[in-house]
Protein backbone atom coordinates (compact mmCIF):
# COMPACT_ATOMS: atom_id res chain seq x y z
CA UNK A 1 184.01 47.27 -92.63
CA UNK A 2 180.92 46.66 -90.45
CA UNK A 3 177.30 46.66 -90.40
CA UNK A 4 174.59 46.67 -88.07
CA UNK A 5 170.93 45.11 -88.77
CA UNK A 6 168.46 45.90 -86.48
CA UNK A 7 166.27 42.78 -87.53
CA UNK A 8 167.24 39.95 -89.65
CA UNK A 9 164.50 37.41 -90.43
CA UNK A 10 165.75 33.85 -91.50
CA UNK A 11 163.56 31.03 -92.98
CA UNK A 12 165.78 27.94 -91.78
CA UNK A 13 163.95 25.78 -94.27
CA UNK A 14 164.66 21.99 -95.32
CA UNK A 15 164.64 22.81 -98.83
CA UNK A 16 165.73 26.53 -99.11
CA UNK A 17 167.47 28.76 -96.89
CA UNK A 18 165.70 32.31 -96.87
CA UNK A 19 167.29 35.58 -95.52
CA UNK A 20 165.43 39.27 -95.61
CA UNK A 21 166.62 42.50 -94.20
CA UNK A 22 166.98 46.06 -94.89
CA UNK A 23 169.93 48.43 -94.97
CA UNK A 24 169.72 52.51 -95.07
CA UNK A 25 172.27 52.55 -96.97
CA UNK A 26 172.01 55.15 -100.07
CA UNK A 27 175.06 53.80 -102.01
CA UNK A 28 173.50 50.45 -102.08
CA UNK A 29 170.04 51.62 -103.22
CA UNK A 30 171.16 53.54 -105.78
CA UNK A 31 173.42 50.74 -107.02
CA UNK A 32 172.01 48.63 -110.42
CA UNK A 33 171.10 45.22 -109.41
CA UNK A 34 173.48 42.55 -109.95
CA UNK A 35 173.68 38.87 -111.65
CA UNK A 36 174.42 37.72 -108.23
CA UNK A 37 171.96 39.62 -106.49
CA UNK A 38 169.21 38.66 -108.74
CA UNK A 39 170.37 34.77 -108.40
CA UNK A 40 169.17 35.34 -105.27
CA UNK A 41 165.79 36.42 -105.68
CA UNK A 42 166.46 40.41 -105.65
CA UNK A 43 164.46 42.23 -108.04
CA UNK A 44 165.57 45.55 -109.12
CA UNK A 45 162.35 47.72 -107.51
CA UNK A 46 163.14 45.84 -104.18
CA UNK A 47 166.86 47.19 -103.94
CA UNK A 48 165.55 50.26 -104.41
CA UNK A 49 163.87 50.07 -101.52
CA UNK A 50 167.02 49.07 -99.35
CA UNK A 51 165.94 44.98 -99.33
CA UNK A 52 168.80 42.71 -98.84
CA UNK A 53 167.01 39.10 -99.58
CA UNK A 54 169.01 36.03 -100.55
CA UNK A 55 167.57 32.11 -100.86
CA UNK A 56 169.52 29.24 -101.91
CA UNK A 57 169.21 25.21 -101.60
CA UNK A 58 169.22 24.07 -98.03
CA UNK A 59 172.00 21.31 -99.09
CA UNK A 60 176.00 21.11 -97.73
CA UNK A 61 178.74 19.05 -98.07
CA UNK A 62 181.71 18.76 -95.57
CA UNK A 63 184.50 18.61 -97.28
CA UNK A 64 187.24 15.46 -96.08
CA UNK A 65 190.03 14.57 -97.54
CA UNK A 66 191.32 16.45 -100.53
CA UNK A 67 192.42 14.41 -104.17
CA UNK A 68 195.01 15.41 -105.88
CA UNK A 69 192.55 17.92 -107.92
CA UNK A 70 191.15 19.90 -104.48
CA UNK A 71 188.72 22.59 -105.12
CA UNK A 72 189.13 24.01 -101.79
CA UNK A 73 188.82 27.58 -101.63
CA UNK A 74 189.79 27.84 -105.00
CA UNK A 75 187.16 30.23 -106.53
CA UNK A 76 185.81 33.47 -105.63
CA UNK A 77 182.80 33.30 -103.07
CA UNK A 78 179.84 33.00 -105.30
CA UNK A 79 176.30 31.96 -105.65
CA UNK A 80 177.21 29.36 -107.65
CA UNK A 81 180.72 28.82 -105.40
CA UNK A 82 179.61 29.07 -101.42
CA UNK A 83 182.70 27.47 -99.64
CA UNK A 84 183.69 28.20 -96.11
CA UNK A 85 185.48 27.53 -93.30
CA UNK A 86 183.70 27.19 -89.84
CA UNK A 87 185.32 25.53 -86.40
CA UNK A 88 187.93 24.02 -88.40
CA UNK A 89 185.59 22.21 -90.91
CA UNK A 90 185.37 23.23 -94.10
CA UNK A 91 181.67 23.41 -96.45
CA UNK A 92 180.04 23.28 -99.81
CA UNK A 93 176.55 25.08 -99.51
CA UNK A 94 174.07 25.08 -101.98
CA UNK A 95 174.39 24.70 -105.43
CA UNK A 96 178.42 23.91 -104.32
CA UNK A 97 177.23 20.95 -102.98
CA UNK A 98 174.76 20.10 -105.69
CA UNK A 99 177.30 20.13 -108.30
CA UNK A 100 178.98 17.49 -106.40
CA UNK A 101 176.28 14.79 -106.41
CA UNK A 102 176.99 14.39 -102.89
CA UNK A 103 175.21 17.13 -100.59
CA UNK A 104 172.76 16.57 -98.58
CA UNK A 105 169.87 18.01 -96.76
CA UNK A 106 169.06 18.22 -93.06
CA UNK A 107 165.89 16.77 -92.09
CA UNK A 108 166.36 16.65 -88.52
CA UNK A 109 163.79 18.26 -86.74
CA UNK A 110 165.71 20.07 -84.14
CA UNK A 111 168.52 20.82 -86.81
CA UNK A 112 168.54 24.18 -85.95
CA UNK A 113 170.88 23.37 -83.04
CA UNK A 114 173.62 21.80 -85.39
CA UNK A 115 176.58 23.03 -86.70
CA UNK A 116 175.04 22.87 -90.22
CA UNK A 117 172.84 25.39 -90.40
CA UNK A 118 175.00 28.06 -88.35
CA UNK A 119 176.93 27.21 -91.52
CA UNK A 120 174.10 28.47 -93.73
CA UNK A 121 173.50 31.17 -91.53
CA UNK A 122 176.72 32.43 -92.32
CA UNK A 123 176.77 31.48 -95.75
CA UNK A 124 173.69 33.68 -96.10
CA UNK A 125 175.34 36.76 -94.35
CA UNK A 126 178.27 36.45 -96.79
CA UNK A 127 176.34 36.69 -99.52
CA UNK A 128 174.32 39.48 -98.97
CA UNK A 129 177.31 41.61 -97.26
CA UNK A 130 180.11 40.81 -99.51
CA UNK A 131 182.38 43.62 -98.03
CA UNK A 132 181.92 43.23 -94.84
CA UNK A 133 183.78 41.64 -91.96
CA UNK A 134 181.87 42.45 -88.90
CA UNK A 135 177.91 41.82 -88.82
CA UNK A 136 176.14 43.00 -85.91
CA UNK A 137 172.78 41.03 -85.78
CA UNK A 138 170.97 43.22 -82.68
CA UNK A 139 167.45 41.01 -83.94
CA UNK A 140 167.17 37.87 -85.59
CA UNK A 141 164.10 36.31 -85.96
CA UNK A 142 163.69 32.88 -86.64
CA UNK A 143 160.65 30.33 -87.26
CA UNK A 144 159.56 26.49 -86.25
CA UNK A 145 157.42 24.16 -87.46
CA UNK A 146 154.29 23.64 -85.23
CA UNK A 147 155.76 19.83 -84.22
CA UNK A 148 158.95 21.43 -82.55
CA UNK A 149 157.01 24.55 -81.21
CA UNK A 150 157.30 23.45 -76.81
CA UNK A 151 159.05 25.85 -75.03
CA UNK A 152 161.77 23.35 -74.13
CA UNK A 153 162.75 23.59 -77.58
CA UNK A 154 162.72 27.20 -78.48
CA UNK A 155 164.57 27.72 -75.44
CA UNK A 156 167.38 25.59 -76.48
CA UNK A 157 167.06 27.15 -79.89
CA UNK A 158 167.41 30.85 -78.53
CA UNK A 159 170.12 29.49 -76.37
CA UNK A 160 172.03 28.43 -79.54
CA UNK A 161 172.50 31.87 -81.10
CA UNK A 162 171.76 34.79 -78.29
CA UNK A 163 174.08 36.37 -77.36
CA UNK A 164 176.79 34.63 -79.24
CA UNK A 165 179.80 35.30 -81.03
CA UNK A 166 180.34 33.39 -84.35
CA UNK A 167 183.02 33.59 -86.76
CA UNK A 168 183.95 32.09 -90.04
CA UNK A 169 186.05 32.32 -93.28
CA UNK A 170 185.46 32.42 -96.74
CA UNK A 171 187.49 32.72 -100.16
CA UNK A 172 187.72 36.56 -101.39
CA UNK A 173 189.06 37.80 -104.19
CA UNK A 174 191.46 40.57 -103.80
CA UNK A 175 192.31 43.41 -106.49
CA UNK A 176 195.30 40.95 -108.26
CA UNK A 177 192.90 38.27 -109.14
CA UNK A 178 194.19 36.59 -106.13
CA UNK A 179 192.46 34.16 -104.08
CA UNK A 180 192.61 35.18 -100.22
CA UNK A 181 191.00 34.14 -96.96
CA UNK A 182 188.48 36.33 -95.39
CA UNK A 183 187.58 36.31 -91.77
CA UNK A 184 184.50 37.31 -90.73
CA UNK A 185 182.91 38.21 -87.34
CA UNK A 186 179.04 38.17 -86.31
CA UNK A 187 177.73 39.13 -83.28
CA UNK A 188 174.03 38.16 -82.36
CA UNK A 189 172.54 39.57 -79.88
CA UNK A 190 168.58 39.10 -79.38
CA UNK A 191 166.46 36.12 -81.20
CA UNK A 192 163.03 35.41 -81.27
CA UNK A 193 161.13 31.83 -82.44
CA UNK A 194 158.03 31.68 -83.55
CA UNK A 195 155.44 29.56 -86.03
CA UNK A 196 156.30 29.83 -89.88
CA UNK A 197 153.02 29.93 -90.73
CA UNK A 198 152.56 32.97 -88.59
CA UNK A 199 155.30 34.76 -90.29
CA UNK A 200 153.11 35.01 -93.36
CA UNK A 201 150.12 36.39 -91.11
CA UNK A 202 152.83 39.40 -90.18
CA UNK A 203 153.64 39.40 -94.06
CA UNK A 204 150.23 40.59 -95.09
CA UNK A 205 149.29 42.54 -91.95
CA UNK A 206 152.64 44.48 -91.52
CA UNK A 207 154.55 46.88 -93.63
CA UNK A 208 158.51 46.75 -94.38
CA UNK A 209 159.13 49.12 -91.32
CA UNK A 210 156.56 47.15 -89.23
CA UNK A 211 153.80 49.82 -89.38
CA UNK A 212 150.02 48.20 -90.48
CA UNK A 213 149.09 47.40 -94.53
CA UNK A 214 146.80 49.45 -95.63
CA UNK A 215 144.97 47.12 -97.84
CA UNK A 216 143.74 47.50 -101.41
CA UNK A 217 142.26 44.05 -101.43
CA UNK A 218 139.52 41.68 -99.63
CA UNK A 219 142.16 40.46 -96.92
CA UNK A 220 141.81 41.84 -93.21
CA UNK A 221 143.55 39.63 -91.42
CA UNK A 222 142.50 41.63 -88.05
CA UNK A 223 138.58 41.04 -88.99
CA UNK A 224 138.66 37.33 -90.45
CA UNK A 225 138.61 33.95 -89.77
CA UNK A 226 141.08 32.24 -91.98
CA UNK A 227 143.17 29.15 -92.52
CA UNK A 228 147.11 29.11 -92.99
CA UNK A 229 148.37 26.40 -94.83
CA UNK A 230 153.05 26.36 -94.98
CA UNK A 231 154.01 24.43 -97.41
CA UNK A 232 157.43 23.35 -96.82
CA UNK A 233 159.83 21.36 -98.75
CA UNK A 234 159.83 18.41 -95.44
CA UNK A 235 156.80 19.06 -93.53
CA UNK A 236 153.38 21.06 -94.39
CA UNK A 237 151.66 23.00 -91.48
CA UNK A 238 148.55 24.19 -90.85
CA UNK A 239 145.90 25.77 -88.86
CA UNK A 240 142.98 28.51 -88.79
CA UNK A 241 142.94 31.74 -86.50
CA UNK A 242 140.43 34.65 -86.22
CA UNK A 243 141.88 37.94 -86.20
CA UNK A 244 145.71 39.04 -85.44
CA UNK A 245 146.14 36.31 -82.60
CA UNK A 246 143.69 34.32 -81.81
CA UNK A 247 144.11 30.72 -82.41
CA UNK A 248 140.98 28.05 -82.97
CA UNK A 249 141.94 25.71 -80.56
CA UNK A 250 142.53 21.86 -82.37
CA UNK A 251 142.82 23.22 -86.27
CA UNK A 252 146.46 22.73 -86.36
CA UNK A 253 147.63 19.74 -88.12
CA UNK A 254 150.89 18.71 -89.31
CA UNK A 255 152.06 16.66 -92.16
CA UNK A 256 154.86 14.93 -92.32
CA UNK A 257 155.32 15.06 -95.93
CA UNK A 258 155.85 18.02 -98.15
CA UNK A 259 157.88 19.15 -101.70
CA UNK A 260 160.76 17.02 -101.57
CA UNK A 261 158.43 13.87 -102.10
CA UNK A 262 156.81 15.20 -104.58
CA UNK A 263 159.97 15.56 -106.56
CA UNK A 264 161.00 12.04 -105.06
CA UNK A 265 158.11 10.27 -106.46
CA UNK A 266 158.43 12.22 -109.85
CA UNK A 267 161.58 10.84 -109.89
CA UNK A 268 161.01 7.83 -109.46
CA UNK A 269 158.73 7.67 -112.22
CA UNK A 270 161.24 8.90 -114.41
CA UNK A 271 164.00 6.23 -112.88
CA UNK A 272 165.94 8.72 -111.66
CA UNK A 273 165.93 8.27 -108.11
CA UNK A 274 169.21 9.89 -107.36
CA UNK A 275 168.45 12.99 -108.94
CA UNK A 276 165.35 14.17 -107.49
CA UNK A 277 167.59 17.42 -105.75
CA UNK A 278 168.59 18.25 -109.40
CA UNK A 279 164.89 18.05 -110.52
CA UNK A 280 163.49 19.86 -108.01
CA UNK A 281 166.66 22.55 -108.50
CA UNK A 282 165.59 22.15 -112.40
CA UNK A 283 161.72 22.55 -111.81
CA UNK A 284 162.47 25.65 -109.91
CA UNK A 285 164.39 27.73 -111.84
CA UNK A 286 162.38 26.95 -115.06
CA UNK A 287 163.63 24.20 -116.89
CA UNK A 288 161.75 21.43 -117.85
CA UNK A 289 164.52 19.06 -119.02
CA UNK A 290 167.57 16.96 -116.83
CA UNK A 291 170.30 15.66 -118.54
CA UNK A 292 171.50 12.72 -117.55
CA UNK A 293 173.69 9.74 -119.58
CA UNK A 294 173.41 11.55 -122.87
CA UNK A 295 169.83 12.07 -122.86
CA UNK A 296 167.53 15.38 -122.05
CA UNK A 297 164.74 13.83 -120.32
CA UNK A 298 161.66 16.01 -119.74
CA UNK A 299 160.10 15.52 -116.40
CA UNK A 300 157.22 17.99 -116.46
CA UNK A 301 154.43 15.71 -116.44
CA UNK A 302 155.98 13.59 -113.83
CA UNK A 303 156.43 16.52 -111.60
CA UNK A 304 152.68 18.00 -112.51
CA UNK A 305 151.18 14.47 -111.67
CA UNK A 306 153.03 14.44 -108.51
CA UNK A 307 152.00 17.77 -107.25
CA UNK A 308 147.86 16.92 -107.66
CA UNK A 309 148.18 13.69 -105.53
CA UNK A 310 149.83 16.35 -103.25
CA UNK A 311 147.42 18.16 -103.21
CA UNK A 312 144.34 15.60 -102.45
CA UNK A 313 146.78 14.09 -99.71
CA UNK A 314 146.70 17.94 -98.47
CA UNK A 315 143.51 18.37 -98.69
CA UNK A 316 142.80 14.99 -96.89
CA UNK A 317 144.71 16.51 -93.70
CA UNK A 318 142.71 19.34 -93.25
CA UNK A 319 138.88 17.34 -93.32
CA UNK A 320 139.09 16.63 -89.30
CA UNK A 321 140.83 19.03 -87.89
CA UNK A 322 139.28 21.92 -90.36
CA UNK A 323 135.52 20.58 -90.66
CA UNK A 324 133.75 22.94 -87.91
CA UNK A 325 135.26 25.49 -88.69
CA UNK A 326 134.94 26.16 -92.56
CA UNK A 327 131.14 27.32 -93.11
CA UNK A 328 133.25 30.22 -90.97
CA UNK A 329 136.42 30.43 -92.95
CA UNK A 330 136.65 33.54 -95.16
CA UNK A 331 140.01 33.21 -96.72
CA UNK A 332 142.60 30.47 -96.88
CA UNK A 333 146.23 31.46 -97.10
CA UNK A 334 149.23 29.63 -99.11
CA UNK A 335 152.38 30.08 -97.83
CA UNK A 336 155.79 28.36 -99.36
CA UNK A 337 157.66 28.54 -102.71
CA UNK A 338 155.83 26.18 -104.39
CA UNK A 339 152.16 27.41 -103.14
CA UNK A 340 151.38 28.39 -106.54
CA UNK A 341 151.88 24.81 -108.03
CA UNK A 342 148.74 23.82 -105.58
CA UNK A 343 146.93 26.78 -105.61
CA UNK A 344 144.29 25.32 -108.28
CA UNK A 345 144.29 22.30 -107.41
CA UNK A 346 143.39 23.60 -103.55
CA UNK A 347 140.82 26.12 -105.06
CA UNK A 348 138.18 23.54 -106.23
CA UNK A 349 138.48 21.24 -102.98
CA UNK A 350 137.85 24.59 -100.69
CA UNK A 351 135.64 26.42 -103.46
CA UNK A 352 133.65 28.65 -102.42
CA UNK A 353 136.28 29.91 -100.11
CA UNK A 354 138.84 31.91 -101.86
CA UNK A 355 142.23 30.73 -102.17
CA UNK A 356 145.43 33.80 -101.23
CA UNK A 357 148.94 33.39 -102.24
CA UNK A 358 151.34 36.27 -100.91
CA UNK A 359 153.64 37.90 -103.51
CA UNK A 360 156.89 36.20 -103.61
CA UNK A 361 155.43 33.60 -101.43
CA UNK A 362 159.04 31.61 -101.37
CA UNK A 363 160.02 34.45 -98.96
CA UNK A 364 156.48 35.28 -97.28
CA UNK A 365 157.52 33.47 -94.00
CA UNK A 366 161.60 35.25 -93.77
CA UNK A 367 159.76 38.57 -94.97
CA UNK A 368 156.97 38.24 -92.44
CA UNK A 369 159.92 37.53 -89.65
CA UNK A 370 161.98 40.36 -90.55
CA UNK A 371 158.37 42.86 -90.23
CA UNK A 372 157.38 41.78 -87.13
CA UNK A 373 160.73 42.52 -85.73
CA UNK A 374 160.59 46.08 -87.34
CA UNK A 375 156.93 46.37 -85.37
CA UNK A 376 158.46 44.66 -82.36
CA UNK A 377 161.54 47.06 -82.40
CA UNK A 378 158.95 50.69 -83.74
CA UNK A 379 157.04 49.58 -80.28
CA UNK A 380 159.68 49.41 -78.18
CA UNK A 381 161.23 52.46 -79.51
């Protein structure tokens, strides 16, 4: 089978991969929401509305030479089991790799150009279109952090997947129980860049089929001066605009320092230096416990300490670049998965300006993407 998206926006992230779309498909709405789909962030009111959303740790492993035990393409493709086959090499994604106490992230700056994170592009697609093998991608839109946003590099990065042909295999499970290879075909053909800050901007101000929010609230983006602050799980970005697109000219700032040291340095704490990932996976999902030799070791506090000297250091980024213009700032937006973890901390250093977190702010950027190429493509149609 095949399917067509007319947009696809994708959150390349250091920490999570993020993926949001929509299909027309009645079938699928009407379908109840499944463990798998709800592993990945889907809530039930959401697949109602035709959203296809998935987000999983930004972590492979390529996998070498088998032992004698291989686990290669030996389970079902799963959540919990992403393992593919792509130019010859084969991959653990996300929690796969995690498991493994060997997978690793991909903090290169200009990573969207490796092999990698097609990989997790892919891995993404499977997911979310379990039954298909052809995916026709006719709009993907993708976002940068502000330090690799020159037009030399979003050219090479457009380069990389327009107009391209990419294909890849992944375990299936077929009606016996069996285990089979499935091949898998996607065609991309038009991709946009643009700042992943900005993609929460087109979160608030657009709706899913890229018409304008009608607002119940005190945020108008198109009337307001306001700050955007990303936080991401390598970097943190941030800047202030006035109105849809108009950008205050020397309030961006970037920091090269974001989640993943905060989960680090709680780690550290805790002596567990090697399993920060599994913390940070922990943290996420709930838990407040690791196990590790025998022992459940809570690493709340460690974590909770670690995100308020985030915080100040955040704070402390934003004094030069932000100074002139706050007496003028009438909202400051949050954008990232953890945003929430900051948000009070962040309220008393800006106080009195009022501190916004989107809903679901984990996919604010990848849902922002995926409405401003619904309003791109409603123009143009």
């Amino acid at each position: 089978m095949a399917v067509e998206l007319e947009v696809l926006g994708w959150d390349n992230g250091y920490g999570y991969e993020k993926f949001f779309t929509v299909t027309n498909s009645r079938k699928y709405r009407e379908e109840t929401l499944t463990e798998e789909e709800e592993k990945m962030g889907l809530t039930k009111e959401e697949k109602k509305m035709g959203i296809k959303k998935c987000r999983f740790p930004s972590m492979h492993l390529e996998v070498t030479a088998a032992g004698s035990l291989s686990i290669s393409f030996a389970h079902k493709y799963s959540y919990d089991k992403m393992n593919l086959m792509f130019k010859d090499k084969e991959y653990l994604i996300g929690n796969y790799s995690i498991q493994q106490e060997r997978g690793i992230k991909n903090y290169n700056q200009f990573k969207y150009k490796d092999d990698t994170e097609v990989v997790k592009l892919c891995a993404g697609l499977a997911l979310m279109f379990p039954i298909d093998e052809k995916i026709i991608i006719k709009n993907l839109i993708i976002g940068t952090s502000l330090r690799t946003l020159q037009k030399n590099y979003i050219k090479e990065a457009i380069d990389t997947y327009k107009n391209k042909r990419i294909e890849f295999t992944y375990p299936a499970q077929i009606a016996t129980g069996e285990i089979r290879r499935k091949n898998v075909e996607v065609i991309i053909e038009n991709v946009q860049f643009i700042p992943q800050g900005i993609g929460t901007v087109h979160d608030i101000i657009f709706t899913i089929d890229g018409r304008l929010e009608e607002r119940q609230d005190n945020i108008n983006l198109f009337e307001q001066r306001y700050g955007i602050i990303d936080i991401g799980t390598n970097t943190v970005d941030g800047f202030i605009r006035e109105g849809f697109n108009t950008h205050m000219q020397g309030s961006e700032f970037f920091m090269n320092y974001g989640v993943s040291d905060v989960y680090k340095n709680a780690a550290r704490k805790l002596n567990l230096e090697h399993k920060y990932n599994q913390i940070e996976l922990l943290h996420l999902s709930g838990k407040e416990y690791i196990f590790n030799y025998g022992n459940n070791i809570y690493f709340i506090d460690a974590v909770m300490e670690e995100y308020e000297l985030f915080a100040e250091n955040l704070y402390s980024m934003t004094i030069d670049p932000w100074n002139r213009y706050l007496e003028t700032v009438q909202v400051i937006i949050l954008a990232g998965g953890c945003a929430s973890l900051v948000k009070n901390s962040l309220a008393k250093k800006f106080s009195p300006i009022p501190i916004y977190v989107p809903t679901d702010p984990q996919f604010s950027n990848a849902r922002g993407y995926y409405k401003y190429g619904s309003f791109l493509s409603r123009s143009e149609g």
